[in-house]
Protein backbone atom coordinates (compact mmCIF):
# COMPACT_ATOMS: atom_id res chain seq x y z
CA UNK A 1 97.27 140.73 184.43
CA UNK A 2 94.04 141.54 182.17
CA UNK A 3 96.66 145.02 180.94
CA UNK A 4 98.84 142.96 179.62
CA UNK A 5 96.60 140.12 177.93
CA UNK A 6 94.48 142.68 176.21
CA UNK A 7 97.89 143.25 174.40
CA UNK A 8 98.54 140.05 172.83
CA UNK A 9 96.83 140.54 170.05
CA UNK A 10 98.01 143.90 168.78
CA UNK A 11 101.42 142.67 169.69
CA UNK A 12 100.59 138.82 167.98
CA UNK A 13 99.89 141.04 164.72
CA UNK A 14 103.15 143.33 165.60
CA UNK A 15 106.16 141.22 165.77
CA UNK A 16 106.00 141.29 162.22
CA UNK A 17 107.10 144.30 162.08
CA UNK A 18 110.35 144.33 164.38
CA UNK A 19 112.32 141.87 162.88
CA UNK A 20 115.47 142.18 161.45
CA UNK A 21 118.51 139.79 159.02
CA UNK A 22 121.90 139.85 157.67
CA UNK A 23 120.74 137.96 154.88
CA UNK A 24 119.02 138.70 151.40
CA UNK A 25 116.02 141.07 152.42
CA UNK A 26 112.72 139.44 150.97
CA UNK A 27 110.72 141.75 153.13
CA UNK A 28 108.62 142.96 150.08
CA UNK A 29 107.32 139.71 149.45
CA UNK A 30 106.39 139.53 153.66
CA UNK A 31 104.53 142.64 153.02
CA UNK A 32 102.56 141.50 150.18
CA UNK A 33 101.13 138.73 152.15
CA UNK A 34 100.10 140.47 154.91
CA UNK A 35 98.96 143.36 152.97
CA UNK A 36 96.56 141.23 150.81
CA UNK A 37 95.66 139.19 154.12
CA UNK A 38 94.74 142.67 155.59
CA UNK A 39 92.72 143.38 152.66
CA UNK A 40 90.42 140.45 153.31
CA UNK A 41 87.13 141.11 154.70
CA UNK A 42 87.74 139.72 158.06
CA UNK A 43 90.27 137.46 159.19
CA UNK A 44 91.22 134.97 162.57
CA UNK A 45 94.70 134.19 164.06
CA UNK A 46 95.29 131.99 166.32
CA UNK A 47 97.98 131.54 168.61
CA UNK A 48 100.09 129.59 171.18
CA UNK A 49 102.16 132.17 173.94
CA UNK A 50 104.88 130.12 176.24
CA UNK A 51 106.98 132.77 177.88
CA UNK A 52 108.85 132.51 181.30
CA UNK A 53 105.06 133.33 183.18
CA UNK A 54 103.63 130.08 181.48
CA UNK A 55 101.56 129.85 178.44
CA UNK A 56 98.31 131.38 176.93
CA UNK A 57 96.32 130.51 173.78
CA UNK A 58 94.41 133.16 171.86
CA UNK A 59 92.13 133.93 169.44
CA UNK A 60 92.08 137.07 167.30
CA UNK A 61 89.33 137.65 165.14
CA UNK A 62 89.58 140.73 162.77
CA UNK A 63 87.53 142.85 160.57
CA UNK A 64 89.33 145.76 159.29
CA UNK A 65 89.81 148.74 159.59
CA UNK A 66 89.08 148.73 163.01
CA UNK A 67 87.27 146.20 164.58
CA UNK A 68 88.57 143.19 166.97
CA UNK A 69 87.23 140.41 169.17
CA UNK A 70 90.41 138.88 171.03
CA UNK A 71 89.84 135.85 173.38
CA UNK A 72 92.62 134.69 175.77
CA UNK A 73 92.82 131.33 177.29
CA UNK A 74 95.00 131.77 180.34
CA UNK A 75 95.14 128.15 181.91
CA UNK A 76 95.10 130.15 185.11
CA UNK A 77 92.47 131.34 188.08
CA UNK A 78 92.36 134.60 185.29
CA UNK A 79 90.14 131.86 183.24
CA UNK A 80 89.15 133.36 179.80
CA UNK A 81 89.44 136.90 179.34
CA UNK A 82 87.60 138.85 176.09
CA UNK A 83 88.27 142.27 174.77
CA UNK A 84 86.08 143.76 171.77
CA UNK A 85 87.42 146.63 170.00
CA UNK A 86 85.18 149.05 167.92
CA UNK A 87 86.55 152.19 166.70
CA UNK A 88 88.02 154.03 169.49
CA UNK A 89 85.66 152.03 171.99
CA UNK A 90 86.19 148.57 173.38
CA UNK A 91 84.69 146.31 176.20
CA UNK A 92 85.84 143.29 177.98
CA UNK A 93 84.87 140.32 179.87
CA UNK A 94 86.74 138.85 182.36
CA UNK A 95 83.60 136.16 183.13
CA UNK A 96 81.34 138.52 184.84
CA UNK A 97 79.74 139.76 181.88
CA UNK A 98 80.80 142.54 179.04
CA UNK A 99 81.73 146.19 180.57
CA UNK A 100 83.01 148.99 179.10
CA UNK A 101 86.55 149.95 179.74
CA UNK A 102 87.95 153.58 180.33
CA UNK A 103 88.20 155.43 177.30
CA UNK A 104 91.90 156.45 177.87
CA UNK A 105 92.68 152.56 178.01
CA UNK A 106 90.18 151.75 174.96
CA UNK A 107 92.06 154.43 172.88
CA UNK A 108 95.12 153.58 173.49
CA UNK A 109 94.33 149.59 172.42
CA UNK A 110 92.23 150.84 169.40
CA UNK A 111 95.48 152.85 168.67
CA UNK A 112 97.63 149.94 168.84
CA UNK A 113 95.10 147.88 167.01
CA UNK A 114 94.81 150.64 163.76
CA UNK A 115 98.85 150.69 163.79
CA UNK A 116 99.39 146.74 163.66
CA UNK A 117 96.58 146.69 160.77
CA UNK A 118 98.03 149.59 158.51
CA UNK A 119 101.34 147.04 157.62
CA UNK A 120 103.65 149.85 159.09
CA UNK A 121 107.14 148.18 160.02
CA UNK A 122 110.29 148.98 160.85
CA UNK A 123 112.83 149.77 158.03
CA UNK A 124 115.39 147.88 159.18
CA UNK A 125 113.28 144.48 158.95
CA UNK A 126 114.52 141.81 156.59
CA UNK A 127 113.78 138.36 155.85
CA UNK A 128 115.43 135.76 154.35
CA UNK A 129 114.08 134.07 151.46
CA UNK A 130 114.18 130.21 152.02
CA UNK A 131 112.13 128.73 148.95
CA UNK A 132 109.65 126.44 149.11
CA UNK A 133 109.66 124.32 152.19
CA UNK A 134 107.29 121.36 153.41
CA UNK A 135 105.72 122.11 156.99
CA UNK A 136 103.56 119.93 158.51
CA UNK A 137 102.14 117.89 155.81
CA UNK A 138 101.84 121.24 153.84
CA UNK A 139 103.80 122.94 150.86
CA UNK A 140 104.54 126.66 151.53
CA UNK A 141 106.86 129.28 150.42
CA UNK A 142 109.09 130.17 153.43
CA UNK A 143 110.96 133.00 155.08
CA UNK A 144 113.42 133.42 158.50
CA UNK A 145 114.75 136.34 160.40
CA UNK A 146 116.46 136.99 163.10
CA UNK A 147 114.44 138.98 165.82
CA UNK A 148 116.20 141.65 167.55
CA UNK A 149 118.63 140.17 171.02
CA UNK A 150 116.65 140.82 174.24
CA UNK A 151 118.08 143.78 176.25
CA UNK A 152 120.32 142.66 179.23
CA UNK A 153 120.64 143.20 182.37
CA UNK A 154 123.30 145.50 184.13
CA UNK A 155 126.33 143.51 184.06
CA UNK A 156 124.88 140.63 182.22
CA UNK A 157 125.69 139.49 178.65
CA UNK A 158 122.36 140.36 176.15
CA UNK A 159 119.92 137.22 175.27
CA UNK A 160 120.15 136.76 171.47
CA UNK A 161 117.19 137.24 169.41
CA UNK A 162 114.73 134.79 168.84
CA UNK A 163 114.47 133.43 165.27
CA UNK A 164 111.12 134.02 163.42
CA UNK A 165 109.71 131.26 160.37
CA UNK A 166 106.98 132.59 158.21
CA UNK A 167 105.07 130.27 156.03
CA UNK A 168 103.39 131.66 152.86
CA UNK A 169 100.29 129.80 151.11
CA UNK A 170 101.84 129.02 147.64
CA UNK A 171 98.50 129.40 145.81
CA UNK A 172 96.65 132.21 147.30
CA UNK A 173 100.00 134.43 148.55
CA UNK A 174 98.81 134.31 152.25
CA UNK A 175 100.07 134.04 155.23
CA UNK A 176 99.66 130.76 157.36
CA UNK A 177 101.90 129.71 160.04
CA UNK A 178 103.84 132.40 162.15
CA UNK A 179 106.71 131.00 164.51
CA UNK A 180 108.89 132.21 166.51
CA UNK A 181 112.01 129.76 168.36
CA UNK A 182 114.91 129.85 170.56
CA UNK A 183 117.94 130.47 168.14
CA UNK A 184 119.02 127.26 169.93
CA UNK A 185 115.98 125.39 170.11
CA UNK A 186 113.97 125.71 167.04
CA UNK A 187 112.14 122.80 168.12
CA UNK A 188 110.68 124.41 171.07
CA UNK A 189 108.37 126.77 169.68
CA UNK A 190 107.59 130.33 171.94
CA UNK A 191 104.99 131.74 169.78
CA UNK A 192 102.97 129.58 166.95
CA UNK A 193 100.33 131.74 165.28
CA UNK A 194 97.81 130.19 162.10
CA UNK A 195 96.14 132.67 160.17
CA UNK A 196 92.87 131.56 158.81
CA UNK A 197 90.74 133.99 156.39
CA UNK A 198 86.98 133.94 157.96
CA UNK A 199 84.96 136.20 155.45
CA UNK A 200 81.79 135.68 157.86
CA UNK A 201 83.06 137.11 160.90
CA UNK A 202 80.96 139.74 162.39
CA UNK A 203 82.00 142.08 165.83
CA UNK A 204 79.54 144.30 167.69
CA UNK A 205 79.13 146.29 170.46
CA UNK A 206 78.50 143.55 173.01
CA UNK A 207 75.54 143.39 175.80
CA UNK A 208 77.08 145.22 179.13
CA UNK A 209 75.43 143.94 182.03
């Protein structure tokens, strides 16, 4: 359980990068929203996870180029679980107090982490330009695409993709809302991310116990 939550926000950040369209491609402008949102001194996203296990909220706070503090709300006995990452070194707190992890593990999220943050994305990512859009009492520009159809099973027929909204602050070009719905259900939202620039954010090497 704490191996896979330690991911979410690496792979929060990620799924930007493995989408894919058959329509227009408006990916450049996608980049240059994240790519001045990664330019920012520090930034926070928050997010909403429902999957088939339940559903997690998290908070991501970063200050690049390689610093992370990523707190997971669980809803479970797992309670709230904390991972700081500093370089190639990270700790975590799983409500016994900050410990160092192994460095093979704390390498291998700081890895993750440094990939997410450089804006490298698949080539065959695309989005679909849809204007500006109204979203929740807000007026953004907005962009779809079609994430790629979940792998079946042996003899069963493959899940298709989830589709992804984007929403796009139209006066300072950054990002805001990330979403993610069934392709049938785009009310019933899987992954809701807000991105929030927080130029005060400071991460340290916590107190282990």
């Amino acid at each position: 359980m704490h191996r896979r939550l330690v991911f979410c926000g690496v792979l929060a950040l990620s799924i930007l990068g493995a989408a894919r369209s058959a329509h227009a491609d408006c990916s450049a402008e996608v980049d240059a929203a994240f790519a001045k949102l990664r330019r920012a001194a520090a930034f926070r996203m928050m997010t909403k996870i429902v999957n088939d296990q339940g559903s997690l909220s998290m908070s991501v706070d970063y200050v690049p180029p390689d610093r992370m503090h990523q707190t997971v709300e669980t809803g479970t006995s797992a309670g709230t679980v904390e991972l700081i990452v500093i370089g190639s070194e990270a700790w975590s707190n799983q409500g016994q107090g900050w410990a160092k992890v192994p460095d093979k593990f704390a390498k291998e999220v700081s890895g993750q982490m440094r990939q997410s943050l450089s804006g490298n994305k698949s080539a065959n990512a695309a989005y679909e330009c849809l204007g500006e859009k109204t979203f929740e009492g807000g007026e953004y520009v907005a962009y779809r695409t079609e994430l790629p159809p979940v792998a079946a099973k042996t003899g069963a027929e493959a899940v298709p993709g989830n589709v992804q909204m984007l929403y796009v602050d139209k006066e300072t070009g950054l990002p805001v809302r990330n979403i993610v719905t069934k392709p049938d259900a785009p009310n019933e939202r899987l992954f809701d991310g807000t991105f929030q620039l927080r130029e005060d954010l400071k991460i340290d090497v916590p107190a282990t116990r």
